[in-house]
C-alpha atoms as a PDB file:
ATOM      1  CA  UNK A   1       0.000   0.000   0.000  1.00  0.00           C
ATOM      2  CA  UNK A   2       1.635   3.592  -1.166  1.00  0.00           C
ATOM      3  CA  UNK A   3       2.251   6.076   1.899  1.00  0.00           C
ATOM      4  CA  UNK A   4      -0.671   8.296  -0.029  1.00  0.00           C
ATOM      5  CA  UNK A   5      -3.370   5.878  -0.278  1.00  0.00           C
ATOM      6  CA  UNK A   6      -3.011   4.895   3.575  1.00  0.00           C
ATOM      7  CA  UNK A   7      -2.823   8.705   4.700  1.00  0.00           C
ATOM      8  CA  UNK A   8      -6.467   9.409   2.668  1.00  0.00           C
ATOM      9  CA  UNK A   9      -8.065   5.920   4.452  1.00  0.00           C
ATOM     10  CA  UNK A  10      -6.670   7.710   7.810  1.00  0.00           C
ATOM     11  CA  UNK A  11      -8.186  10.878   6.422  1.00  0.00           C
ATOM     12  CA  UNK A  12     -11.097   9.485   5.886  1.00  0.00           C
ATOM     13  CA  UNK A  13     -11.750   7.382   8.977  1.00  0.00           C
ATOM     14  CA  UNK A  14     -10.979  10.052  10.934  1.00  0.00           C
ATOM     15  CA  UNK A  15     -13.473  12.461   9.000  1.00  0.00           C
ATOM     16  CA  UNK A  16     -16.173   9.708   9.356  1.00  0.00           C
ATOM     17  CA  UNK A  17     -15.612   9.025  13.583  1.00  0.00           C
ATOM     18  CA  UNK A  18     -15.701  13.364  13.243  1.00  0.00           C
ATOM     19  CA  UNK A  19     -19.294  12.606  11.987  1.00  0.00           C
ATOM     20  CA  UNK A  20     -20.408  10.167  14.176  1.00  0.00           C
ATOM     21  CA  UNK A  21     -19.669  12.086  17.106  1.00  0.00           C
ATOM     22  CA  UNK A  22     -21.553  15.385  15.693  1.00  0.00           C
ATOM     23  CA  UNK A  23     -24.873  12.996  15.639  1.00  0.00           C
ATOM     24  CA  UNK A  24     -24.752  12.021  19.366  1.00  0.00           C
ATOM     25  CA  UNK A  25     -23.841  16.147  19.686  1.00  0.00           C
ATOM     26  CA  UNK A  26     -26.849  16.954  17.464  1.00  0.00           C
ATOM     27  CA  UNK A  27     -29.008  14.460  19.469  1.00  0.00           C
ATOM     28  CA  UNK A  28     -27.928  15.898  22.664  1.00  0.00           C
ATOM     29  CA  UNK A  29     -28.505  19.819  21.528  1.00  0.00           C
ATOM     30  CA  UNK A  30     -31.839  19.032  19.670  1.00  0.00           C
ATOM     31  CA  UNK A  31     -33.703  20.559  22.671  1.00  0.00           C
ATOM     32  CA  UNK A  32     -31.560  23.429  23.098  1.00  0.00           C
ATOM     33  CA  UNK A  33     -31.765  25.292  20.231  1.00  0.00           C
ATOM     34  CA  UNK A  34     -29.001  28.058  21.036  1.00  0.00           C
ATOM     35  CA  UNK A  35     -26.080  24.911  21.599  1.00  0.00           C
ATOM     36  CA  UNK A  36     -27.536  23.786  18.002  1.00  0.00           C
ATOM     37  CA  UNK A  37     -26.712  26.854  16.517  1.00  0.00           C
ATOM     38  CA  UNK A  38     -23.563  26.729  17.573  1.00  0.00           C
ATOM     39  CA  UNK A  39     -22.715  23.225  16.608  1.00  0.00           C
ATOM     40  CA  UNK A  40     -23.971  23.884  13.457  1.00  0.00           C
ATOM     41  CA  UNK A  41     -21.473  26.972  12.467  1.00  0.00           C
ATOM     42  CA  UNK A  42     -18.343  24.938  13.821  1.00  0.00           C
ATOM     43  CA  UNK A  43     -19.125  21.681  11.881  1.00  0.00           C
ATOM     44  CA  UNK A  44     -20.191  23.153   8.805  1.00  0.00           C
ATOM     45  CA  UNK A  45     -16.944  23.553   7.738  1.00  0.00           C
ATOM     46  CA  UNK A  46     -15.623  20.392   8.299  1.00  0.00           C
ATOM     47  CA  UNK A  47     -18.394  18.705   6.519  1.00  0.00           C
ATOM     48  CA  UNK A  48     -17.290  21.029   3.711  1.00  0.00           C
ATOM     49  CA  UNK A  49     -14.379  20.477   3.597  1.00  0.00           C
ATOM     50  CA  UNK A  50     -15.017  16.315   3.837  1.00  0.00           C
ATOM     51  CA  UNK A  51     -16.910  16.441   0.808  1.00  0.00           C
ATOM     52  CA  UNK A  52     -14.712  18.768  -0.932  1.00  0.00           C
ATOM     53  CA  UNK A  53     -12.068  16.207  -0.097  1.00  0.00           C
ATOM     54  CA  UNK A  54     -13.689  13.437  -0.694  1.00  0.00           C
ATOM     55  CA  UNK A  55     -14.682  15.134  -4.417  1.00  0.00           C
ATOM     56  CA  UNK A  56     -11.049  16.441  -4.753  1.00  0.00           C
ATOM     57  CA  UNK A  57      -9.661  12.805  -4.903  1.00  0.00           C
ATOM     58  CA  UNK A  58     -12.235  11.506  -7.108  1.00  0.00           C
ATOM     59  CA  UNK A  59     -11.699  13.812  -9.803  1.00  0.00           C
ATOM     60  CA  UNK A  60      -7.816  13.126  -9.869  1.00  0.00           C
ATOM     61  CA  UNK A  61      -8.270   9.239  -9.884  1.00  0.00           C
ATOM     62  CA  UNK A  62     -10.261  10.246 -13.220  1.00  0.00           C
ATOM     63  CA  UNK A  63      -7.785  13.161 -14.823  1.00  0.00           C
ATOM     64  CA  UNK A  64      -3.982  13.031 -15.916  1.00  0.00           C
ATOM     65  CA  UNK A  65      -2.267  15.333 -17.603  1.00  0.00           C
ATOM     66  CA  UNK A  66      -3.732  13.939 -21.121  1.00  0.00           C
ATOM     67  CA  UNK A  67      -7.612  13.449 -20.655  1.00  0.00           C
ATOM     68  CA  UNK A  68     -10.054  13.772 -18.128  1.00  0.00           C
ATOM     69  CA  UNK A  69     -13.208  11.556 -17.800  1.00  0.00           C
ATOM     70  CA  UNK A  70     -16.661  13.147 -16.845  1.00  0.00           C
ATOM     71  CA  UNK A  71     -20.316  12.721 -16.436  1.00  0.00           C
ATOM     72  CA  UNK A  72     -22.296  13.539 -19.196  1.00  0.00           C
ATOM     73  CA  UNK A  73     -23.999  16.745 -19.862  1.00  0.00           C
ATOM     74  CA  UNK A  74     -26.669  17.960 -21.808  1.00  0.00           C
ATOM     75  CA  UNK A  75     -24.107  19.933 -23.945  1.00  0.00           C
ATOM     76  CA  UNK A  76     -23.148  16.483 -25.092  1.00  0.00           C
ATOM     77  CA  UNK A  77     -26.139  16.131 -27.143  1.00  0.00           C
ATOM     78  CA  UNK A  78     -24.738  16.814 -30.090  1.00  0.00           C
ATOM     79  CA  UNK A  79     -21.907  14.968 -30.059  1.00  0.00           C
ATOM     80  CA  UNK A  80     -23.618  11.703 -28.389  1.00  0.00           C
ATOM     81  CA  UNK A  81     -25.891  11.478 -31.221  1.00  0.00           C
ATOM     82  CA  UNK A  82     -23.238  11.536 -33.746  1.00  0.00           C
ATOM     83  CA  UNK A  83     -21.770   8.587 -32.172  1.00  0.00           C
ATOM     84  CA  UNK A  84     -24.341   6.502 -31.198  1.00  0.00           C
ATOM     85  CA  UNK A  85     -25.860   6.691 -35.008  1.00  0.00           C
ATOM     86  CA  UNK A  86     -22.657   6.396 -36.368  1.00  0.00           C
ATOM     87  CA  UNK A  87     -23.376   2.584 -38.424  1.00  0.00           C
ATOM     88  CA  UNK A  88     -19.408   1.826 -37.950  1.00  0.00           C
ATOM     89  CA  UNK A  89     -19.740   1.466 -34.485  1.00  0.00           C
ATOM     90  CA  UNK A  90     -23.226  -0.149 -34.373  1.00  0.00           C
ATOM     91  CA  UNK A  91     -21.153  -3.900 -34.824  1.00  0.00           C
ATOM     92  CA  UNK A  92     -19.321  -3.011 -31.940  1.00  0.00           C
ATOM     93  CA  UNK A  93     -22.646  -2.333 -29.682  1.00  0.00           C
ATOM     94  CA  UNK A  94     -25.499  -4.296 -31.081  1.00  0.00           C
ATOM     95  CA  UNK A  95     -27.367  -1.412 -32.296  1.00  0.00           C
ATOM     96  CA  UNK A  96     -29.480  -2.078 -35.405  1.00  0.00           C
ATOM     97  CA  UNK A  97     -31.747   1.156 -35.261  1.00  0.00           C
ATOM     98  CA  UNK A  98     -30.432   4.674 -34.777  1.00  0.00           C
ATOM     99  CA  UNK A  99     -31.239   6.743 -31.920  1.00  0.00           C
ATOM    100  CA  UNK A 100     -33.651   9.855 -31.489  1.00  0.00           C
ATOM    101  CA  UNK A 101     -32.475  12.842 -29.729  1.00  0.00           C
ATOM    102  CA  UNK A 102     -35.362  12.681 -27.428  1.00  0.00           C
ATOM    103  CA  UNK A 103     -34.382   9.278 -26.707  1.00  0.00           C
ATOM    104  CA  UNK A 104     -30.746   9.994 -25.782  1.00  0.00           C
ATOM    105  CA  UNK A 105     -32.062  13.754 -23.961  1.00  0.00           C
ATOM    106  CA  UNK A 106     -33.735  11.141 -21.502  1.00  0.00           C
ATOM    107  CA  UNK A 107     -30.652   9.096 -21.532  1.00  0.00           C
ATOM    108  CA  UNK A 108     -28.604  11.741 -20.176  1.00  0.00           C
ATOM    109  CA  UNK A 109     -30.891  13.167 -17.944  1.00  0.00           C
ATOM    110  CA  UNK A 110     -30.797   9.706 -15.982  1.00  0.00           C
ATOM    111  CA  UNK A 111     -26.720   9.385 -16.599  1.00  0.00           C
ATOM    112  CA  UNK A 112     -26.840  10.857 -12.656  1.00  0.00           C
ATOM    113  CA  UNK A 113     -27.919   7.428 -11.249  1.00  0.00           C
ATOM    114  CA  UNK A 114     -24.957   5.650  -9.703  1.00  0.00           C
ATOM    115  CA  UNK A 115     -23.710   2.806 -10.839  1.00  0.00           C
ATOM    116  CA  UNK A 116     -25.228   0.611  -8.047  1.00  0.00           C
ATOM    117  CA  UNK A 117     -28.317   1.757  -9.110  1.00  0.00           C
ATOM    118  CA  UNK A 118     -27.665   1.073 -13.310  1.00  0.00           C
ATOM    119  CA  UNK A 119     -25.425  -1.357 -13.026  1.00  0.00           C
ATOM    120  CA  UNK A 120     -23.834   0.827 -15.894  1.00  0.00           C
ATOM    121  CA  UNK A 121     -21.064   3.988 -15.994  1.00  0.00           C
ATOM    122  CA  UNK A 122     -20.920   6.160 -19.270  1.00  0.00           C
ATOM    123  CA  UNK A 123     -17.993   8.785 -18.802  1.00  0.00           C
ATOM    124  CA  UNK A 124     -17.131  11.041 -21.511  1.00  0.00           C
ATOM    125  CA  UNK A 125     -13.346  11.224 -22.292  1.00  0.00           C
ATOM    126  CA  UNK A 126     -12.321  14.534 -22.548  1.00  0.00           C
ATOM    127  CA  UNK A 127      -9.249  15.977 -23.767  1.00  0.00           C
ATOM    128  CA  UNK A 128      -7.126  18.444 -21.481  1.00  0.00           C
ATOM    129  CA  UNK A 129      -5.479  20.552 -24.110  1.00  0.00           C
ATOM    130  CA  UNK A 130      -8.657  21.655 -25.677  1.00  0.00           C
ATOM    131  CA  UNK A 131     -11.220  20.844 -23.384  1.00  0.00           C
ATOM    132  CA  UNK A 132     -13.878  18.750 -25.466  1.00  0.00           C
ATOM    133  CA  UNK A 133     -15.293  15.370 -25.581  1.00  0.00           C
ATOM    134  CA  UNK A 134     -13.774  12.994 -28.081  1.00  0.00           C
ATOM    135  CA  UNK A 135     -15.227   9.565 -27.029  1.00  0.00           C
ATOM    136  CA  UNK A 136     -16.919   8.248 -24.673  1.00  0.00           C
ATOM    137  CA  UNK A 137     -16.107   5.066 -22.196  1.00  0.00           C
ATOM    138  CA  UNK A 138     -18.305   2.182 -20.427  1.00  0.00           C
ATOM    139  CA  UNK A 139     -18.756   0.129 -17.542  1.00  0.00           C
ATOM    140  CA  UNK A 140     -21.647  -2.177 -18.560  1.00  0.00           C
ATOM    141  CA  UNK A 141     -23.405  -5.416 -16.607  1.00  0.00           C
ATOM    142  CA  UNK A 142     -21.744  -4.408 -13.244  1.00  0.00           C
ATOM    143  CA  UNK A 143     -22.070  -7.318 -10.850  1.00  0.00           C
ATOM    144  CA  UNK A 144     -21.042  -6.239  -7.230  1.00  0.00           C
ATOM    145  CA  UNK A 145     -21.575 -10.213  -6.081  1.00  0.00           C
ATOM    146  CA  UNK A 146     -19.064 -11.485  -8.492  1.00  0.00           C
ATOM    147  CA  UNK A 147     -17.371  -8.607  -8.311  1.00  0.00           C
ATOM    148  CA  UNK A 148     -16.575  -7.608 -12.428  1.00  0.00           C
ATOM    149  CA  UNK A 149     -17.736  -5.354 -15.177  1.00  0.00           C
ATOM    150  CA  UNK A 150     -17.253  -5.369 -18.841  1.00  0.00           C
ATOM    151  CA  UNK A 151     -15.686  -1.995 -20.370  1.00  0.00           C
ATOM    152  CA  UNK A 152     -16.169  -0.278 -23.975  1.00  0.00           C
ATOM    153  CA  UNK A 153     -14.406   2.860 -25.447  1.00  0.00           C
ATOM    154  CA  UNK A 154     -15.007   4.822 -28.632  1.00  0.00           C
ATOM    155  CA  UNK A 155     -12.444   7.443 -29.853  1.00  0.00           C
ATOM    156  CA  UNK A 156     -14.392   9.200 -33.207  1.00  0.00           C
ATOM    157  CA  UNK A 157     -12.376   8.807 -35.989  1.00  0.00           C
ATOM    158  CA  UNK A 158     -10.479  12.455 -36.185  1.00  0.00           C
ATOM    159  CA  UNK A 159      -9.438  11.936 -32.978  1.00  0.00           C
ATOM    160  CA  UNK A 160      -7.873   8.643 -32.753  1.00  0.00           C
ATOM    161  CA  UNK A 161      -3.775   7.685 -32.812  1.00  0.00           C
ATOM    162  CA  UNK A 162      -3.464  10.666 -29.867  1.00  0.00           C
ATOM    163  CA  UNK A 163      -2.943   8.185 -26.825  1.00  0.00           C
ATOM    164  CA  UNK A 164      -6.777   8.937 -25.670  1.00  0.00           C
ATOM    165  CA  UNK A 165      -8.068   5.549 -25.534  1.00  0.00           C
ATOM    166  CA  UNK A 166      -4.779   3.801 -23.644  1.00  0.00           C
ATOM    167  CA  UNK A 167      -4.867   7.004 -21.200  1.00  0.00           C
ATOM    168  CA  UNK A 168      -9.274   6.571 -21.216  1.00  0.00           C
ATOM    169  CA  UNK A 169      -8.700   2.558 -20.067  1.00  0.00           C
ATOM    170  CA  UNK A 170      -5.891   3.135 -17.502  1.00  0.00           C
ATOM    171  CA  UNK A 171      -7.903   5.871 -15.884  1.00  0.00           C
ATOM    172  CA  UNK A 172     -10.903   3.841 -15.363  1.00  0.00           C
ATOM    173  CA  UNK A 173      -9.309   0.909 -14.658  1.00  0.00           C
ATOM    174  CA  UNK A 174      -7.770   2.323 -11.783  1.00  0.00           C
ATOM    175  CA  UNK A 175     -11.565   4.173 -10.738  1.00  0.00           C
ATOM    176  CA  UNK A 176     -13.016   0.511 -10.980  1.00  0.00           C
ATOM    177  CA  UNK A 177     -10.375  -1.593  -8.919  1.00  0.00           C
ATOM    178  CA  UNK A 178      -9.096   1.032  -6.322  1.00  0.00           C
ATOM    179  CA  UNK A 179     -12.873   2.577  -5.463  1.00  0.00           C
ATOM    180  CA  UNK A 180     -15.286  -0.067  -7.007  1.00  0.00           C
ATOM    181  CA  UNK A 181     -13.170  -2.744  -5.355  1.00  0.00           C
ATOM    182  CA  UNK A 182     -13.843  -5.000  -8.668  1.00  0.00           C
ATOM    183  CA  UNK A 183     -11.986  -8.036  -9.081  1.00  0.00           C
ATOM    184  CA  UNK A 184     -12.124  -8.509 -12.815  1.00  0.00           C
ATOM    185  CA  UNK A 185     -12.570  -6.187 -16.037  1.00  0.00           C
ATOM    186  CA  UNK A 186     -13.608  -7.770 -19.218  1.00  0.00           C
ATOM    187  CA  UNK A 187     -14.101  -7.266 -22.704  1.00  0.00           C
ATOM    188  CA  UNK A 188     -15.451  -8.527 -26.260  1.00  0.00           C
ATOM    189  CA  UNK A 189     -13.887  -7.700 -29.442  1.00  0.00           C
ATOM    190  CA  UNK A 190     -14.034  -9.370 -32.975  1.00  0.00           C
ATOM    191  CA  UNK A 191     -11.633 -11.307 -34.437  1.00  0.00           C
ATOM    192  CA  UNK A 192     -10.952  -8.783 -37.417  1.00  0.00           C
ATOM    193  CA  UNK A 193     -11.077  -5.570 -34.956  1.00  0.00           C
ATOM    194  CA  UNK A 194      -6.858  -5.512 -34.779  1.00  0.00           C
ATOM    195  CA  UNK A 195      -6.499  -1.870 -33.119  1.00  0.00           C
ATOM    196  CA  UNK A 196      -8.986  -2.669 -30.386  1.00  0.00           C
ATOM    197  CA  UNK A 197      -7.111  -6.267 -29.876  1.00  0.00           C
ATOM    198  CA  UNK A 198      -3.845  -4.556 -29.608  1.00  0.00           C
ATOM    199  CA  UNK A 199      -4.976  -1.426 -27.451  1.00  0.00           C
ATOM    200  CA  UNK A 200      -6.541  -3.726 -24.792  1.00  0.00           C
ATOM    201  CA  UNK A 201      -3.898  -6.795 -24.708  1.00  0.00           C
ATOM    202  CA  UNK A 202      -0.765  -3.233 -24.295  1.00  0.00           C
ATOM    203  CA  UNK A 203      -3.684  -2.504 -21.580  1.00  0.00           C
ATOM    204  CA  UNK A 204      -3.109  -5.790 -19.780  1.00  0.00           C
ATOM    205  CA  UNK A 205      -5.858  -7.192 -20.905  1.00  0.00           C
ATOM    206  CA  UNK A 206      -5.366 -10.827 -21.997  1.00  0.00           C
ATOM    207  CA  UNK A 207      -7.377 -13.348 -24.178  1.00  0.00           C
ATOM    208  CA  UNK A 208      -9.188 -16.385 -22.304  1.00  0.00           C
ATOM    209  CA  UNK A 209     -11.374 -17.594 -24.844  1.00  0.00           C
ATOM    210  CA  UNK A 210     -12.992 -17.376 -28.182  1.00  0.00           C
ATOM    211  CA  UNK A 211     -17.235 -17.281 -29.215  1.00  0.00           C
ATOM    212  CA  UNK A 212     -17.478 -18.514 -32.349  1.00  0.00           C
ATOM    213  CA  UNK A 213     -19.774 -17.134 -35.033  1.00  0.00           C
ATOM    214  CA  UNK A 214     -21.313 -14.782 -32.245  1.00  0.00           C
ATOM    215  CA  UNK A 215     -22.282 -11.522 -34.242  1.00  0.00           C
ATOM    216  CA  UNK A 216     -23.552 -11.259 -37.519  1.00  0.00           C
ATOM    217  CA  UNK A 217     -22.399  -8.838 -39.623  1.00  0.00           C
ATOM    218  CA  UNK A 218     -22.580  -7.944 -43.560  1.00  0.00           C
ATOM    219  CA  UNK A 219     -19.647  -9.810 -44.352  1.00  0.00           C
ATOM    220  CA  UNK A 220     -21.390 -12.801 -42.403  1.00  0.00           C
ATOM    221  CA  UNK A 221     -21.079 -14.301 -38.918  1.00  0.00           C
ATOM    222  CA  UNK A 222     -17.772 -13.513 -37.114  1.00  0.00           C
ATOM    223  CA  UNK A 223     -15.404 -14.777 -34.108  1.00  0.00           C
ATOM    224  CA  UNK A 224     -15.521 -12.904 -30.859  1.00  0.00           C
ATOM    225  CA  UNK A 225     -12.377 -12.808 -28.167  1.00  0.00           C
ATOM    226  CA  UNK A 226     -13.345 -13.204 -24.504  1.00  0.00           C
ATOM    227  CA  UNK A 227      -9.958 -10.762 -22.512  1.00  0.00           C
ATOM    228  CA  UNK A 228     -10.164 -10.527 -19.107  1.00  0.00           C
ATOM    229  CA  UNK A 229      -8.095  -8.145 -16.593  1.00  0.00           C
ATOM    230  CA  UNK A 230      -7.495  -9.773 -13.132  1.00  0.00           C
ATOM    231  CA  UNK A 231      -6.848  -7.306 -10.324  1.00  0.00           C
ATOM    232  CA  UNK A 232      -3.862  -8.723  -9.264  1.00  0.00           C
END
């Protein structure tokens, strides 16, 4: 364990007992409202400053100095619909009908439910430099029992061969073992899809088995590799 990640588990724990003991205060003062008052403008702050905290760290476990990854917005609109009803990727996700933008509004509107909730993550990747979305990234069919998720990425065309993807998968593969506490990450790619094979297996990422004639495509029914990334 690195001195860093032990001092913001101390941080933490001692942040949380901080907490604890402000309820039995709180339960204590609820009949005297003037010792409420005051308990209320000296732990203010500190609850603050726990969530800023707690906020703070988050954000760096999903930023380097080459992309960030973020929530979607509504601003995304635009850009989300050019993906999603873009037929080149529609092999990669099972689409076969395109996507209103009423349909993916509503989409983003629920994007705020947790992961517990969805059992899904879509994070837009984001480049630092000049600040705007250039793919987006997945955590789909999150089991918190068996402890794994798969993952997804798509870089749009222009914006490919910049490091984004490679920088997009170590960034959330960190996120899902470090704060998700998964054990596995895993992945399906077809057998012809070379640049996805080789980003994920640089990635770690390593091939445990093979569905035969699993999609269908127009140049007929294709291979799929099974890669798995064990949190070791």
């Amino acid at each position: 364990m690195h001195d860093s990640h032990f001092f913001i588990r101390i941080k933490i724990r001692n942040l949380i007992n901080k907490c604890k003991e402000s309820v039995k205060i709180l339960h204590f003062t609820k009949n005297v409202p003037f010792l409420g008052i005051i308990f209320i403008k000296i732990l203010t702050p500190k609850y603050i400053s726990f969530f800023t905290f707690v906020k703070t760290f988050f954000m760096k476990t999903l930023e380097n100095s080459v992309i960030r990854l973020r929530s979607i917005e509504l601003s995304d609109i635009d850009f989300l619909f050019s993906v999603e009803n873009n037929q080149d990727n529609w092999e990669l996700s099972n689409t076969l009908t395109p996507f209103s933008k009423h349909i993916l509004k509503e989409y983003i509107k629920n994007s705020h439910l947790d992961i517990f909730t969805t059992k899904q993550l879509r994070l837009a990747i984001e480049s630092v430099d000049g600040k705007k979305a250039v793919g987006f990234i997945d955590l789909f069919d999150y089991d918190p029992f068996h402890l794994r998720a798969g993952i997804g990425i798509v870089i749009t065309e222009k914006e490919r061969r910049k490091h984004y993807a490679s920088n997009a998968l170590a960034l959330l593969t960190d996120y899902s073992f470090k704060v998700l506490k998964l054990n596995q990450l895993y992945c399906n790619i077809s057998e012809d899809n070379n640049k996805s094979l080789e980003l994920f297996k640089k990635s770690g990422f390593k091939i445990s088995g093979k569905k035969l004639e699993w999609i269908n495509t127009e140049t007929g029914l294709k291979d799929v590799y099974f890669l798995q990334l064990i949190n070791e």
